[in-house]
N, C-alpha and C. Protein backbone atom coordinates (compact mmCIF):
# COMPACT_ATOMS: atom_id res chain seq x y z
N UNK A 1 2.17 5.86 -15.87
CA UNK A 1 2.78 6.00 -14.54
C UNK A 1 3.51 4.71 -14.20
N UNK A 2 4.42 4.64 -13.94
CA UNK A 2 5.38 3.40 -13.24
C UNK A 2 5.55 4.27 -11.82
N UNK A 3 5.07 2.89 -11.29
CA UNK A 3 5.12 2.66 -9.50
C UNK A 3 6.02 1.61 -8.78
N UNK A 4 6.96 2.38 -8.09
CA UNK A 4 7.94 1.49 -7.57
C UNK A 4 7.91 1.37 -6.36
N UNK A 5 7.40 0.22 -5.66
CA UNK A 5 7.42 -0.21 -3.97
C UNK A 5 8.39 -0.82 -3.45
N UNK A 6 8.84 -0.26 -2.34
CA UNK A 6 9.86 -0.68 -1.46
C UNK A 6 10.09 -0.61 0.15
N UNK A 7 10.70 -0.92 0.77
CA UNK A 7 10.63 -0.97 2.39
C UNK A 7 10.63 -1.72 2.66
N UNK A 8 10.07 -3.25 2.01
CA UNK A 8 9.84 -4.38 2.73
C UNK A 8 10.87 -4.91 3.56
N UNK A 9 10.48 -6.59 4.10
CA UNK A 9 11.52 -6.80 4.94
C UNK A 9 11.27 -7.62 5.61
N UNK A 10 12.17 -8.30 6.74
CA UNK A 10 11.50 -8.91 7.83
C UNK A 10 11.66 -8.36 9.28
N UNK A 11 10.72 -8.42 9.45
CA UNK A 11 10.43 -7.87 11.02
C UNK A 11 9.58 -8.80 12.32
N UNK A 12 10.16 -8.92 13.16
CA UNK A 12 9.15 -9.63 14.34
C UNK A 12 8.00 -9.24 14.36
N UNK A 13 7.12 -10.41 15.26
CA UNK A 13 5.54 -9.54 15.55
C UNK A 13 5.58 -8.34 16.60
N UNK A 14 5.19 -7.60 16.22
CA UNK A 14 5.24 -6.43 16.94
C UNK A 14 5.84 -5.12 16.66
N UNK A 15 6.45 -5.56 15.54
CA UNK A 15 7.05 -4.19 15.23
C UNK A 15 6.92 -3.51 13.87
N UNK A 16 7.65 -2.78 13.21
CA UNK A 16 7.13 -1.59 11.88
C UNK A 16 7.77 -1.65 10.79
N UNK A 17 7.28 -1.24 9.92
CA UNK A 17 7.80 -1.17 8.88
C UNK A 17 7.24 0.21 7.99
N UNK A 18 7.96 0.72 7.33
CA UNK A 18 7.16 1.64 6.59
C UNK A 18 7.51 1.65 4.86
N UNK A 19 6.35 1.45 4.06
CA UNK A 19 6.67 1.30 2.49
C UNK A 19 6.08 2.52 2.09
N UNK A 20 7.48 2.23 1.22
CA UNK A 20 7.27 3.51 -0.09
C UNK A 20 6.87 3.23 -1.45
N UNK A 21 6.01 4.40 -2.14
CA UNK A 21 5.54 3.63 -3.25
C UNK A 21 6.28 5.00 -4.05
N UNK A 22 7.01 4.95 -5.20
CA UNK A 22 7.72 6.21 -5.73
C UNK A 22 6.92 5.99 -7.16
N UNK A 23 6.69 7.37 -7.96
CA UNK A 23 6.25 7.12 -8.94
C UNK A 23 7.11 7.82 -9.70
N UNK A 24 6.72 7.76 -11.08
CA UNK A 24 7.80 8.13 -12.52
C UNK A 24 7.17 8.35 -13.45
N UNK A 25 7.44 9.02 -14.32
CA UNK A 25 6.78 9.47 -15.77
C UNK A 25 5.29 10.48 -15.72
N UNK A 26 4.90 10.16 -14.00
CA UNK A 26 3.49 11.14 -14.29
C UNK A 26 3.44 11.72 -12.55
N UNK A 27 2.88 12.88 -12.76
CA UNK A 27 2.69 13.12 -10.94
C UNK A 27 1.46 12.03 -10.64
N UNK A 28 1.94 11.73 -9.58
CA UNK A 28 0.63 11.12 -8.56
C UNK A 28 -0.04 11.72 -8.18
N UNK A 29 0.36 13.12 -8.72
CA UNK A 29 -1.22 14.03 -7.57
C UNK A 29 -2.65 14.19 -8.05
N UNK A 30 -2.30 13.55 -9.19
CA UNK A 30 -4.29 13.52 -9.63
C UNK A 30 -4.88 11.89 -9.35
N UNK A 31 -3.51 10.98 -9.09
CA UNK A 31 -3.90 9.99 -8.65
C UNK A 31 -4.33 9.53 -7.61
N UNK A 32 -5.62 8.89 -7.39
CA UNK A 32 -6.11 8.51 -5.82
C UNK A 32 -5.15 6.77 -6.03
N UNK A 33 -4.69 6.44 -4.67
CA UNK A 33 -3.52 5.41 -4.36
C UNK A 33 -4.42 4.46 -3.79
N UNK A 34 -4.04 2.99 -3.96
CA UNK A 34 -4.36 1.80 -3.03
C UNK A 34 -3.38 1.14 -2.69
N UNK A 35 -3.26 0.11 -1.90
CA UNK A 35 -2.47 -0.53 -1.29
C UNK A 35 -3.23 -2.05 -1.12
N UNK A 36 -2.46 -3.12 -2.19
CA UNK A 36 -2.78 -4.39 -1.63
C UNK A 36 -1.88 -5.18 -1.14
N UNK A 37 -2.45 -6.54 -0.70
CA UNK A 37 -1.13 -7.59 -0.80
C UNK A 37 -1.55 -9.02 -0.90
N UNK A 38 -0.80 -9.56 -1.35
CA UNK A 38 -1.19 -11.17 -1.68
C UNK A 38 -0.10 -12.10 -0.59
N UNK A 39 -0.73 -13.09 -0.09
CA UNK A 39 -0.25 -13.95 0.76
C UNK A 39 0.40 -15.35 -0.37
N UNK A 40 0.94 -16.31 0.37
CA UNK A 40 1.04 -17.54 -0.50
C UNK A 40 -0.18 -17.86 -0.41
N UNK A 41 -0.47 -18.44 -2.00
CA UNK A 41 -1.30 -19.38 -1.86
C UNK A 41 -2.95 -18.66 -1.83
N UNK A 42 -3.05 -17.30 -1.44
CA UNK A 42 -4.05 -16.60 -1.52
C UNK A 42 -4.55 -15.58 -2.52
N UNK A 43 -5.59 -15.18 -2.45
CA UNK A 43 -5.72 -13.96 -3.63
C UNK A 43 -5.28 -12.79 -3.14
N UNK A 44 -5.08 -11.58 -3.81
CA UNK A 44 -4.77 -10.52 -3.45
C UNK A 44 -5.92 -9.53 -2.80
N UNK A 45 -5.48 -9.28 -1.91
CA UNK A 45 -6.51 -8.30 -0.77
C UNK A 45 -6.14 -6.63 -1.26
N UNK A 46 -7.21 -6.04 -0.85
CA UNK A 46 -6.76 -5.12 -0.55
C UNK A 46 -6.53 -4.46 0.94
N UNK A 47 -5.68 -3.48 1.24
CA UNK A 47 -5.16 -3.00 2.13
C UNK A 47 -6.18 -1.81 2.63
N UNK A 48 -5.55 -0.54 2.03
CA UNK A 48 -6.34 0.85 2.23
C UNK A 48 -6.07 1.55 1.26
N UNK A 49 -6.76 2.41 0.52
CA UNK A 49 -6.41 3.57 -0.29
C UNK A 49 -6.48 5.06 0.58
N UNK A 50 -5.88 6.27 -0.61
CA UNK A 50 -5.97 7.30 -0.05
C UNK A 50 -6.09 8.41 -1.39
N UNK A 51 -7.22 8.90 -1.03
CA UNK A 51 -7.29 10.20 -2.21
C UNK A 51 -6.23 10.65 -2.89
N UNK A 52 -6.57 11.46 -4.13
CA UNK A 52 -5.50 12.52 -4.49
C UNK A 52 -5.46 13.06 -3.39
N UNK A 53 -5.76 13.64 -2.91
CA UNK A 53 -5.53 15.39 -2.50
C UNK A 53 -5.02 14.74 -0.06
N UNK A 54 -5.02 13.37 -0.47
CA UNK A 54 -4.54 12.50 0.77
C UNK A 54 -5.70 13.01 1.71
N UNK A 55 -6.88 13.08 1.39
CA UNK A 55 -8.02 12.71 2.46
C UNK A 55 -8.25 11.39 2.60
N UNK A 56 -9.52 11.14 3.29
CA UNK A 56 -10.28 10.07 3.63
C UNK A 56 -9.60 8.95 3.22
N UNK A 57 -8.33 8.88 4.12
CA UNK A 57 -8.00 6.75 3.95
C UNK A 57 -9.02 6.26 4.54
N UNK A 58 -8.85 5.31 3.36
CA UNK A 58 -10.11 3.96 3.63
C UNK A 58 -9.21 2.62 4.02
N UNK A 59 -9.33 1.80 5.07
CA UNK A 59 -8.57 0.88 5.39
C UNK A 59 -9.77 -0.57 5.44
N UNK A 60 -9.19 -1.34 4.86
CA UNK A 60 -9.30 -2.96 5.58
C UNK A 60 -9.60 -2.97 7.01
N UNK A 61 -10.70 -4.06 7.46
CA UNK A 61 -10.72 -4.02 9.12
C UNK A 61 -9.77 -4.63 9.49
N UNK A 62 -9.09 -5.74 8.38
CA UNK A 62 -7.89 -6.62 9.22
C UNK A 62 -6.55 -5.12 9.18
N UNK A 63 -6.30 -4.08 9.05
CA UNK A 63 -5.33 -3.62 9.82
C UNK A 63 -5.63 -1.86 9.99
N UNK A 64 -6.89 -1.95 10.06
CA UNK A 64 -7.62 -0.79 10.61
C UNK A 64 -7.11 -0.51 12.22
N UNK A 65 -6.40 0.65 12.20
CA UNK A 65 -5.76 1.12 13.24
C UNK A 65 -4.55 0.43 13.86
N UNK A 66 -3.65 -0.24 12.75
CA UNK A 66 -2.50 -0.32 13.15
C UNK A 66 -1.66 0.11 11.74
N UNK A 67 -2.22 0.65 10.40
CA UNK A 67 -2.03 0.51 8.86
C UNK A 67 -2.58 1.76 9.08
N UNK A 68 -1.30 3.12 8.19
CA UNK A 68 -1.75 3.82 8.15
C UNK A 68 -1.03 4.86 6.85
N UNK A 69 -2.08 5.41 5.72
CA UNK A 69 -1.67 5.84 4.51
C UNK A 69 -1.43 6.82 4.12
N UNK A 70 -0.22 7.48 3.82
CA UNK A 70 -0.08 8.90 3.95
C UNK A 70 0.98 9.35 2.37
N UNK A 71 0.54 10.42 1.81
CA UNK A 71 1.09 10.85 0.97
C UNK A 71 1.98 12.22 0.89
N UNK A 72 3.06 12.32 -0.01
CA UNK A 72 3.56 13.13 -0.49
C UNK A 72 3.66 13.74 -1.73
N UNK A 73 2.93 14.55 -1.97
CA UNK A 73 2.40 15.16 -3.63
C UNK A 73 3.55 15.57 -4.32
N UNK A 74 4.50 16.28 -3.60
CA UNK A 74 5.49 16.72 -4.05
C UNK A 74 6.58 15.63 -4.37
N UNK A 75 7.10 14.55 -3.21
CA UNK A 75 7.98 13.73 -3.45
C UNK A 75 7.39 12.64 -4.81
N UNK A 76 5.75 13.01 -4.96
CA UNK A 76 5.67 12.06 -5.77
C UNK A 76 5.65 10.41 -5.37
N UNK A 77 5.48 10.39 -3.93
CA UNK A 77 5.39 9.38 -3.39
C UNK A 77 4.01 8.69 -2.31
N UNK A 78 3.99 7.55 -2.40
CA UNK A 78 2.64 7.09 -1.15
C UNK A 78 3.25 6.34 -0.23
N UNK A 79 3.05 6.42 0.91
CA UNK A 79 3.65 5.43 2.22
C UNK A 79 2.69 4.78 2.91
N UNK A 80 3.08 3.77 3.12
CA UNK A 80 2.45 2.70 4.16
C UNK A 80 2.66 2.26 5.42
N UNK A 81 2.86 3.11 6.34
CA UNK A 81 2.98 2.87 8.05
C UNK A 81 2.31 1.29 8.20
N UNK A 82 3.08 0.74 8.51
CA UNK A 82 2.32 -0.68 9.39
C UNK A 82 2.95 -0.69 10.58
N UNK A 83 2.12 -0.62 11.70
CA UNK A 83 2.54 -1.17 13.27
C UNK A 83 2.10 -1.89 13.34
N UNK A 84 2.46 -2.69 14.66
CA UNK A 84 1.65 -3.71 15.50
C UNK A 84 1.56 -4.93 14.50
N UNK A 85 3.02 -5.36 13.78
CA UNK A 85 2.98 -6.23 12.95
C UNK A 85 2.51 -7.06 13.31
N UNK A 86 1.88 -8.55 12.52
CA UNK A 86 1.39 -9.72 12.85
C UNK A 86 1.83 -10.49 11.94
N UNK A 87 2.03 -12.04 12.32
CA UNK A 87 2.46 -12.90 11.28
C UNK A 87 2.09 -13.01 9.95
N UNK A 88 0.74 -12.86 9.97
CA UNK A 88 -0.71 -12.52 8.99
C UNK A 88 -0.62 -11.74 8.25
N UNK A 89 0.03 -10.87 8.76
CA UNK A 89 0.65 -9.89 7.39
C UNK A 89 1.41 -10.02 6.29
N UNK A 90 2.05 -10.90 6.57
CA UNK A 90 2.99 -11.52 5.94
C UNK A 90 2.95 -11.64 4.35
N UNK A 91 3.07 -11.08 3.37
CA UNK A 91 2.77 -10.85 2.30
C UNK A 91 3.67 -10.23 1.05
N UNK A 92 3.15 -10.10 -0.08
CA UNK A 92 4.02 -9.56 -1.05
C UNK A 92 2.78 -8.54 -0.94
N UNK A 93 3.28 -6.94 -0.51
CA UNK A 93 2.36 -5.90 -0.80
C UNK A 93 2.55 -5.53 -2.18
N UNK A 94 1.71 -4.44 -2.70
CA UNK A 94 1.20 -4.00 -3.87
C UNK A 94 1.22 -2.36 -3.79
N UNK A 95 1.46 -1.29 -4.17
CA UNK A 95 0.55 -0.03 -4.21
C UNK A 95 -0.04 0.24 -6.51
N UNK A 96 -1.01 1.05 -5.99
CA UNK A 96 -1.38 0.62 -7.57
C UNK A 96 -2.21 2.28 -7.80
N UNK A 97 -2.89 2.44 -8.82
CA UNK A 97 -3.18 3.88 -9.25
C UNK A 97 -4.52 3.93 -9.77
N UNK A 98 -4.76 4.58 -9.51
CA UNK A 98 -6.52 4.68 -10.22
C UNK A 98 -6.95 6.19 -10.56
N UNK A 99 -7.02 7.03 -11.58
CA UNK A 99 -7.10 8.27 -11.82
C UNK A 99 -9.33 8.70 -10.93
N UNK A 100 -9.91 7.50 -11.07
CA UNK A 100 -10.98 8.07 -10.97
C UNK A 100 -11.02 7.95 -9.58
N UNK A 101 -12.17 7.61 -8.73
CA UNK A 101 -12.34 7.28 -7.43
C UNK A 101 -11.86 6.19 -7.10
N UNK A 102 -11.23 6.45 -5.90
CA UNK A 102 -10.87 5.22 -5.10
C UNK A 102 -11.51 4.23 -5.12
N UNK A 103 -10.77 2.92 -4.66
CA UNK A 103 -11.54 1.56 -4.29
C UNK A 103 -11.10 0.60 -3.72
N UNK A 104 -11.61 0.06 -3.25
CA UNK A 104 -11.41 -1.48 -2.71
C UNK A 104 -10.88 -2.44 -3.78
N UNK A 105 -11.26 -2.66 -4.97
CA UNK A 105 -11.53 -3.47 -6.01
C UNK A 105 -10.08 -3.33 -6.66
N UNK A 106 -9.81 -4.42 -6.76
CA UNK A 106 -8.65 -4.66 -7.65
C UNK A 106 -8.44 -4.11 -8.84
N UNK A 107 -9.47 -4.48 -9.66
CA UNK A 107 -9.70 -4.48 -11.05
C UNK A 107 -9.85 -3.17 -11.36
N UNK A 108 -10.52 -2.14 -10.36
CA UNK A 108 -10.44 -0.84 -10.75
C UNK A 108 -9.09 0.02 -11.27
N UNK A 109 -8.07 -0.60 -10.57
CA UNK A 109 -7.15 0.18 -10.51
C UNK A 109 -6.39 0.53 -11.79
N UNK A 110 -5.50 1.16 -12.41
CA UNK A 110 -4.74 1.50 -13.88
C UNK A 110 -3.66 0.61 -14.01
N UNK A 111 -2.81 1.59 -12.61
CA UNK A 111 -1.29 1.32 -12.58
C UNK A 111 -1.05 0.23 -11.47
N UNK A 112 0.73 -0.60 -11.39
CA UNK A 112 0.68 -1.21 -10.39
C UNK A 112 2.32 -1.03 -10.09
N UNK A 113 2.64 -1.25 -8.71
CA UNK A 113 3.79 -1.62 -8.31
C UNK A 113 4.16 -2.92 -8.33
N UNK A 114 5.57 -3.37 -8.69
CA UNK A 114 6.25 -4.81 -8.73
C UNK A 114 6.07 -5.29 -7.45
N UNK A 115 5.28 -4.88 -6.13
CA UNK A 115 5.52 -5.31 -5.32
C UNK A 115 6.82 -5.89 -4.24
N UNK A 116 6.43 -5.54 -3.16
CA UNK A 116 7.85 -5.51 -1.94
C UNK A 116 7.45 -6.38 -0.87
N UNK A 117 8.49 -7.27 -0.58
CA UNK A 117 7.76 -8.51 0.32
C UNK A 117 8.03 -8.26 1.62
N UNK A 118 7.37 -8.51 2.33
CA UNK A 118 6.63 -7.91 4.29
C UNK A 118 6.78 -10.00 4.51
N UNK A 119 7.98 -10.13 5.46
CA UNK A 119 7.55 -11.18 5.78
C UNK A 119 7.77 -11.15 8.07
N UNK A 120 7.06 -11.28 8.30
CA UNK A 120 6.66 -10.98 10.01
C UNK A 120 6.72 -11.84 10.54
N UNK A 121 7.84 -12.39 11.78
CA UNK A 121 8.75 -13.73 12.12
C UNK A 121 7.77 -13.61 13.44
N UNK A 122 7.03 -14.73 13.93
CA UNK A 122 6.28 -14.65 15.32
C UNK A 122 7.68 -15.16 16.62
């Protein structure tokens, strides 16, 4: 599977952005999706994942209820709603692939996106 992320950008605090994660060579629909991102200078976090079948997103408390993960089986794509931007966000995001159960954990994951940079001007 090759995963391609995009949307990024810069945006003030306070406002949205929405990333796309497009995939190629395999459907995403048996794939359950995550979403990380790495800051300067920091390790890579994770964000939220979301099932195959786009149940139960699991989110991070740092953007639990303003981060929100939604899929398209057909487009073959995963999106990343962020509102209520914050400087803190500020990051090179990630989306990545994991055929078994979801996770938090980096290391679980298969596939990865080149990542798309979120930078949030206070």
């Amino acid at each position: 599977v090759q995963l391609q992320a995009s949307g990024g950008g810069l945006v003030q605090a306070g406002g949205s952005l929405r990333l796309s994660c497009a995939a190629s060579g395999r459907t995403l629909a048996s794939y359950n999706m995550g979403w990380f991102r790495q800051a300067p200078g920091m390790e890579r976090e994770f964000v939220g994942a979301i099932r195959w079948s786009g149940g139960y997103p699991y989110y991070a408390d740092s953007v639990k209820g303003r981060f929100t993960i939604s899929r398209d089986n057909a487009k073959n794509t995963v999106y990343l709603q962020m509102n209520s931007l914050k400087p803190e966000d500020t990051a090179v995001y990630y989306c990545a692939a994991v055929y078994s159960d979801y996770a938090t954990n980096e290391n679980e994951y298969e596939y990865w996106g080149q990542g798309t940079q979120v930078t949030v001007s206070s």
